[in-house]
N, C-alpha and C. Protein backbone atom coordinates (compact mmCIF):
# COMPACT_ATOMS: atom_id res chain seq x y z
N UNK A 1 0.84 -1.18 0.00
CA UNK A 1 0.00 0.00 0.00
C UNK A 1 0.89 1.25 0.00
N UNK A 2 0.67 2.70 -0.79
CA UNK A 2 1.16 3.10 -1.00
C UNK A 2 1.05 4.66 0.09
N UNK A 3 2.16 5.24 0.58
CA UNK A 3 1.60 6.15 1.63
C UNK A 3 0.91 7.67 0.50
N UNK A 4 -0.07 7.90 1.87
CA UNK A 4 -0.33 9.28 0.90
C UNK A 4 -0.06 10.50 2.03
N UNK A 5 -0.43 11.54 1.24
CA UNK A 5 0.22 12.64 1.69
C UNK A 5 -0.89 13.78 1.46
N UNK A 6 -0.85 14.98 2.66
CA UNK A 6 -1.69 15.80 2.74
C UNK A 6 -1.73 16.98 1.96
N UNK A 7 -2.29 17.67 0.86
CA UNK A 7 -1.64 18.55 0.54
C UNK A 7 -2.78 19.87 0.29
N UNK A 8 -1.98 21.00 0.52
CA UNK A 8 -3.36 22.05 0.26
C UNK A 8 -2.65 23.10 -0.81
N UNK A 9 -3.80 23.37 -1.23
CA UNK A 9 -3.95 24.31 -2.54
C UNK A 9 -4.72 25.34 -2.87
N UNK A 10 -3.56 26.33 -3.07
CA UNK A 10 -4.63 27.42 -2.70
C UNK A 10 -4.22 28.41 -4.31
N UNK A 11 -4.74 29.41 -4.40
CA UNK A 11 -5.36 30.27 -5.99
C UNK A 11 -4.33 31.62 -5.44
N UNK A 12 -3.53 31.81 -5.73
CA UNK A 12 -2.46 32.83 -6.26
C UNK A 12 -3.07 33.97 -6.91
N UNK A 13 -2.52 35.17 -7.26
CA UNK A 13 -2.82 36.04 -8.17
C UNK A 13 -2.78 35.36 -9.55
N UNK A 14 -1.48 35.00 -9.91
CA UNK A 14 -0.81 34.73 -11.22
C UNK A 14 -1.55 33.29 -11.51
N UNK A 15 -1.44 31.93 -10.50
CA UNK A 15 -1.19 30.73 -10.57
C UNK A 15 -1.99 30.18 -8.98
N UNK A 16 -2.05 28.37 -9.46
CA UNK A 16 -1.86 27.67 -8.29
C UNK A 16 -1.21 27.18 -7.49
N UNK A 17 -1.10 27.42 -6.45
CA UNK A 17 0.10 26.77 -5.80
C UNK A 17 -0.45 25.83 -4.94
N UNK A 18 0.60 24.41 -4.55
CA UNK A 18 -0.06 23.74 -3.45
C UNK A 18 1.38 23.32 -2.44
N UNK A 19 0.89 22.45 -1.86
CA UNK A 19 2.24 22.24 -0.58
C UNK A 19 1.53 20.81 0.05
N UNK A 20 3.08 19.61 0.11
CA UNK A 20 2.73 19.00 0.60
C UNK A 20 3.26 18.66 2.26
N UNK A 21 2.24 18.93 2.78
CA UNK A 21 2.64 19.02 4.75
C UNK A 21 3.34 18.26 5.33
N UNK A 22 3.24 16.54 4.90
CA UNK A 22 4.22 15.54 5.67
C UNK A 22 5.59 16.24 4.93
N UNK A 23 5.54 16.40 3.92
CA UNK A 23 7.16 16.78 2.68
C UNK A 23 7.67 17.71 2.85
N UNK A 24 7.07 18.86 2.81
CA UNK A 24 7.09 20.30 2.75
C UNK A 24 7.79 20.40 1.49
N UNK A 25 7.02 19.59 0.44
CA UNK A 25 7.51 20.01 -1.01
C UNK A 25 6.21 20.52 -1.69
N UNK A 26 6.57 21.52 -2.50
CA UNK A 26 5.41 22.57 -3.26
C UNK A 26 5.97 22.14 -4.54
N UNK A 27 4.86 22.96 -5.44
CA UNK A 27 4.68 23.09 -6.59
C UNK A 27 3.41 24.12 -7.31
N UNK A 28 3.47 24.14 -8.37
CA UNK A 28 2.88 25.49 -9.14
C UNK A 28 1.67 25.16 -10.41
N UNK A 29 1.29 25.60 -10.29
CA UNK A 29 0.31 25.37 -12.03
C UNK A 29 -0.60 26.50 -12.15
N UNK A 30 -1.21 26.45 -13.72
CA UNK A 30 -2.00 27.04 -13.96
C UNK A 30 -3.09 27.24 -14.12
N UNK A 31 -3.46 25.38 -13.32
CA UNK A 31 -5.12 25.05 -13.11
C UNK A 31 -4.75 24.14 -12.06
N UNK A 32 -5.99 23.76 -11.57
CA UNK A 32 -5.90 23.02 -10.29
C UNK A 32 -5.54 21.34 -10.87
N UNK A 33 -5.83 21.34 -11.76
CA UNK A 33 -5.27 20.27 -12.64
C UNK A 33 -3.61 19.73 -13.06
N UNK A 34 -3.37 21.14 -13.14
CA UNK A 34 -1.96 21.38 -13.48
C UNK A 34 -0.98 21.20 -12.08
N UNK A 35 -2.09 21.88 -11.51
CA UNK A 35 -0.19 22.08 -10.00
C UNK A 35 -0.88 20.83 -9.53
N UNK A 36 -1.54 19.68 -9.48
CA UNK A 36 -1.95 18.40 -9.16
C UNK A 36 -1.10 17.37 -9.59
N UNK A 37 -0.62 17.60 -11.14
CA UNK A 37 0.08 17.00 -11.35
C UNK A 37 1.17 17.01 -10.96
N UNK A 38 1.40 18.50 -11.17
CA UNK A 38 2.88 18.94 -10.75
C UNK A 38 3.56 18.28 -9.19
N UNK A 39 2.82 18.90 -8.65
CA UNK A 39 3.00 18.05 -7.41
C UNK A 39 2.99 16.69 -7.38
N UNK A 40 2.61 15.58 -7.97
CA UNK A 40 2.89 14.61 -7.59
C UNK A 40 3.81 14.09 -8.31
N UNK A 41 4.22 14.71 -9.31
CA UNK A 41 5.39 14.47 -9.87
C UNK A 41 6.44 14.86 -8.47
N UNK A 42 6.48 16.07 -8.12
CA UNK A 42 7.59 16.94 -7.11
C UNK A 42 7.91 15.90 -5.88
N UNK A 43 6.28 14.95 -5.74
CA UNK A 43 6.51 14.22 -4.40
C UNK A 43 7.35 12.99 -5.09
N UNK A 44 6.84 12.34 -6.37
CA UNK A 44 7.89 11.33 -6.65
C UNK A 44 9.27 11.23 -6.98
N UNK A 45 9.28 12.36 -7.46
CA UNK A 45 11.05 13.05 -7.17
C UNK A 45 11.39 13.20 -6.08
N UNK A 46 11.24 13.72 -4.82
CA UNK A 46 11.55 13.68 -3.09
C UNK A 46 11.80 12.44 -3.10
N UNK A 47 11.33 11.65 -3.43
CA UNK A 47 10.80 10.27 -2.69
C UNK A 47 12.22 9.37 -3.55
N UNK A 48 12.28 9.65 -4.87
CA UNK A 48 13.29 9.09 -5.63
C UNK A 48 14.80 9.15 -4.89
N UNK A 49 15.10 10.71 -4.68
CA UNK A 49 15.87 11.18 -3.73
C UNK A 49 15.96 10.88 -2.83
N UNK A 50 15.81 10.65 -1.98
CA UNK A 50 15.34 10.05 -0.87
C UNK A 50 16.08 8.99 -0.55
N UNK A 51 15.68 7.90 -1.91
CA UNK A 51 16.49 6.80 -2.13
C UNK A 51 17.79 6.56 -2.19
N UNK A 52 17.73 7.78 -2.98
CA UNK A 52 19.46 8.09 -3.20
C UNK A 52 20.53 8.02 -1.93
N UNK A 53 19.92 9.07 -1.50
CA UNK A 53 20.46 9.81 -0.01
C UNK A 53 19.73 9.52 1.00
N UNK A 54 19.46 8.40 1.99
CA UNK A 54 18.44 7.84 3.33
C UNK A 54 19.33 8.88 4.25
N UNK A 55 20.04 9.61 3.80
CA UNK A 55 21.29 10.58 5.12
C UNK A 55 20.03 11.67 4.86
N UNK A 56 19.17 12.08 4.26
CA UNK A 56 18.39 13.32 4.52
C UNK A 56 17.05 13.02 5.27
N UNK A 57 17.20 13.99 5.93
CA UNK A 57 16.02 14.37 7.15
C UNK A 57 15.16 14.52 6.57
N UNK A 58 13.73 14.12 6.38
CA UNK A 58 12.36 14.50 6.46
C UNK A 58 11.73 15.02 7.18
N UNK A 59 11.13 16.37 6.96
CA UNK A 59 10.21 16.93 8.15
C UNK A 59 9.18 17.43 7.58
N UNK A 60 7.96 17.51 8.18
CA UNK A 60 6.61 18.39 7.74
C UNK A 60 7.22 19.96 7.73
N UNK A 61 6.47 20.21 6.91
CA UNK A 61 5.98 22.03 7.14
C UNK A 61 6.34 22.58 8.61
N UNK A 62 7.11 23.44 8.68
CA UNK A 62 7.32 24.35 10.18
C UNK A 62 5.67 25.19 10.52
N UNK A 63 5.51 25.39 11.43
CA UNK A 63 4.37 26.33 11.48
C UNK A 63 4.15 27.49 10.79
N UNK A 64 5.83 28.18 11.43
CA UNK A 64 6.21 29.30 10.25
C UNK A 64 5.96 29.13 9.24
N UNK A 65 6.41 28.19 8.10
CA UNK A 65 6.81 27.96 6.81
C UNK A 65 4.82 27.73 6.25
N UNK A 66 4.20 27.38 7.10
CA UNK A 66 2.84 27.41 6.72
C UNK A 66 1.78 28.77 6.91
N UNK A 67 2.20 29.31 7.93
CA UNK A 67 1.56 30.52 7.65
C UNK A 67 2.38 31.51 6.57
N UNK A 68 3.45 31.43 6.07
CA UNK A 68 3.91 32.12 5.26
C UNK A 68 3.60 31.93 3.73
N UNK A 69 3.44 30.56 4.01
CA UNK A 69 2.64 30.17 2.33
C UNK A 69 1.11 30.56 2.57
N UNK A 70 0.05 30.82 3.77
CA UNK A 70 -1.09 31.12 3.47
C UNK A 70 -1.30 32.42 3.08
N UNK A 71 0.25 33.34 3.77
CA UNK A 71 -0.08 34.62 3.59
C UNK A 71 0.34 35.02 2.07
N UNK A 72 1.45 34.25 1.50
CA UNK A 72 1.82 34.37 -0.07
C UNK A 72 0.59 34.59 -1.02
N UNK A 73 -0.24 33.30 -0.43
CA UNK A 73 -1.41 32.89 -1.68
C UNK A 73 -2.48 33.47 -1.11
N UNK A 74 -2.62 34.54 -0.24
CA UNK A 74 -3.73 34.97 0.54
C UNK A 74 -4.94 35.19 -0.35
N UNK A 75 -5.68 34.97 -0.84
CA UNK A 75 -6.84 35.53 -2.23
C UNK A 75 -7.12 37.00 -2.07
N UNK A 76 -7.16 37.33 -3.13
CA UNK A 76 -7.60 38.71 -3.61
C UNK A 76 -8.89 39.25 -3.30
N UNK A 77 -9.42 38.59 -2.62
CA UNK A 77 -10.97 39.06 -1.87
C UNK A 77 -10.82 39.06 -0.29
N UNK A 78 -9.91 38.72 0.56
CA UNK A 78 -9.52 38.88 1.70
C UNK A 78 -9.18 40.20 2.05
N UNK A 79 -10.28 40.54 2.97
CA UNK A 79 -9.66 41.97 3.59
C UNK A 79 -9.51 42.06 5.01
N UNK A 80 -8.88 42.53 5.52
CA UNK A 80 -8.62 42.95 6.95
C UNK A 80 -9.33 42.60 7.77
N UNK A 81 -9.86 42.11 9.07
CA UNK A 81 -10.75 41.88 10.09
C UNK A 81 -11.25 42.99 10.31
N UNK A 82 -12.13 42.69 10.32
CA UNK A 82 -12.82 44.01 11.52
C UNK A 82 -12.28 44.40 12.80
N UNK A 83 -12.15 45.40 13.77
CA UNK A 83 -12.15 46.24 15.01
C UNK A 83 -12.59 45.46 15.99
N UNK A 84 -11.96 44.71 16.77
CA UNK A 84 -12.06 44.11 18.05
C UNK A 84 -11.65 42.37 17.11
N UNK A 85 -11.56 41.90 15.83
CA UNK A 85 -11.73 40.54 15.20
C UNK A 85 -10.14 40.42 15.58
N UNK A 86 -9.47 38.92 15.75
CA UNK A 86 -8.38 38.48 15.40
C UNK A 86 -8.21 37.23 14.49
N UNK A 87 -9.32 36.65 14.23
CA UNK A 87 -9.25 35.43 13.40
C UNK A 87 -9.05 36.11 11.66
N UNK A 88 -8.76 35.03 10.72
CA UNK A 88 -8.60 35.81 9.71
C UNK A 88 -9.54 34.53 8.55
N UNK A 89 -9.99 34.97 7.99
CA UNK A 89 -10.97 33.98 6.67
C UNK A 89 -10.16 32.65 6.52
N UNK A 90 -9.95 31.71 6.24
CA UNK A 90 -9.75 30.48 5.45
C UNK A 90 -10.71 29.97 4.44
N UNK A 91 -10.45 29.91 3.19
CA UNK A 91 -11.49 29.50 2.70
C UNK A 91 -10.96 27.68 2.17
N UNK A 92 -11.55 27.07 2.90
CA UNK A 92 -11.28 25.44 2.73
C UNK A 92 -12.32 24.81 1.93
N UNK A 93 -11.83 24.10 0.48
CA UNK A 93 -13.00 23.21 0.11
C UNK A 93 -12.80 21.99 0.12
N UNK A 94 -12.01 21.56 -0.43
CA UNK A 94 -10.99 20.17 0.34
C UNK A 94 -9.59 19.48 0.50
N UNK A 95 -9.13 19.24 0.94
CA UNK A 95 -7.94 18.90 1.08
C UNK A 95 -7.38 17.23 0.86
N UNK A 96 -7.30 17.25 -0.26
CA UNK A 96 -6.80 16.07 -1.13
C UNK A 96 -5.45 15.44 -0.47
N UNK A 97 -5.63 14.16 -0.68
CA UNK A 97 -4.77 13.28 -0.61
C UNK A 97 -4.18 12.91 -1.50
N UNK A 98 -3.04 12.52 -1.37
CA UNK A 98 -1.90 12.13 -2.30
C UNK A 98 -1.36 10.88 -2.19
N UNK A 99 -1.52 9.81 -3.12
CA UNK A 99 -0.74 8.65 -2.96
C UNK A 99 0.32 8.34 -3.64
């Protein structure tokens, strides 16, 4: 059985971008179709590598390194909280798995 992997994807100005959380390997496209592929190409290359070199560390996404990609791809309809708010929008529709 083959492991899968968590990955989220979110709508850019330009492009799509997504990120995979156990990997913390990304990738890009120009439809949700596109950086789908892309990415699982990106994870079977890690993974190839990997092979190569068992001397490299694997780690998920830092916390940092994840709020910095939400704030990159933040959407263009996100505005500021309101006066007394601290939470900020997420807009989640689903979060695909990767095998």
């Amino acid at each position: 059985m083959k492991k899968q992997y968590t990955a989220i994807v979110r709508k850019s100005r330009l492009e799509y971008v997504a990120i995979c959380l156990e990997l913390n390997v990304s990738a890009r496209g120009d439809s949700l179709a596109d950086v789908e592929k892309n990415l699982r190409t990106a994870i079977e290359l890690y993974l190839e590598d990997l092979k190569e070199h068992p001397e490299t560390v694997v780690s998920p996404i830092s916390t940092e390194d994840f709020i910095e990609f939400i704030r990159d791809t933040e959407p263009e309809w996100y505005k500021e909280p309101g006066e007394g708010l601290i939470l900020r929008p997420l807009e989640v529709h689903e979060v695909p798995s990767y095998a």
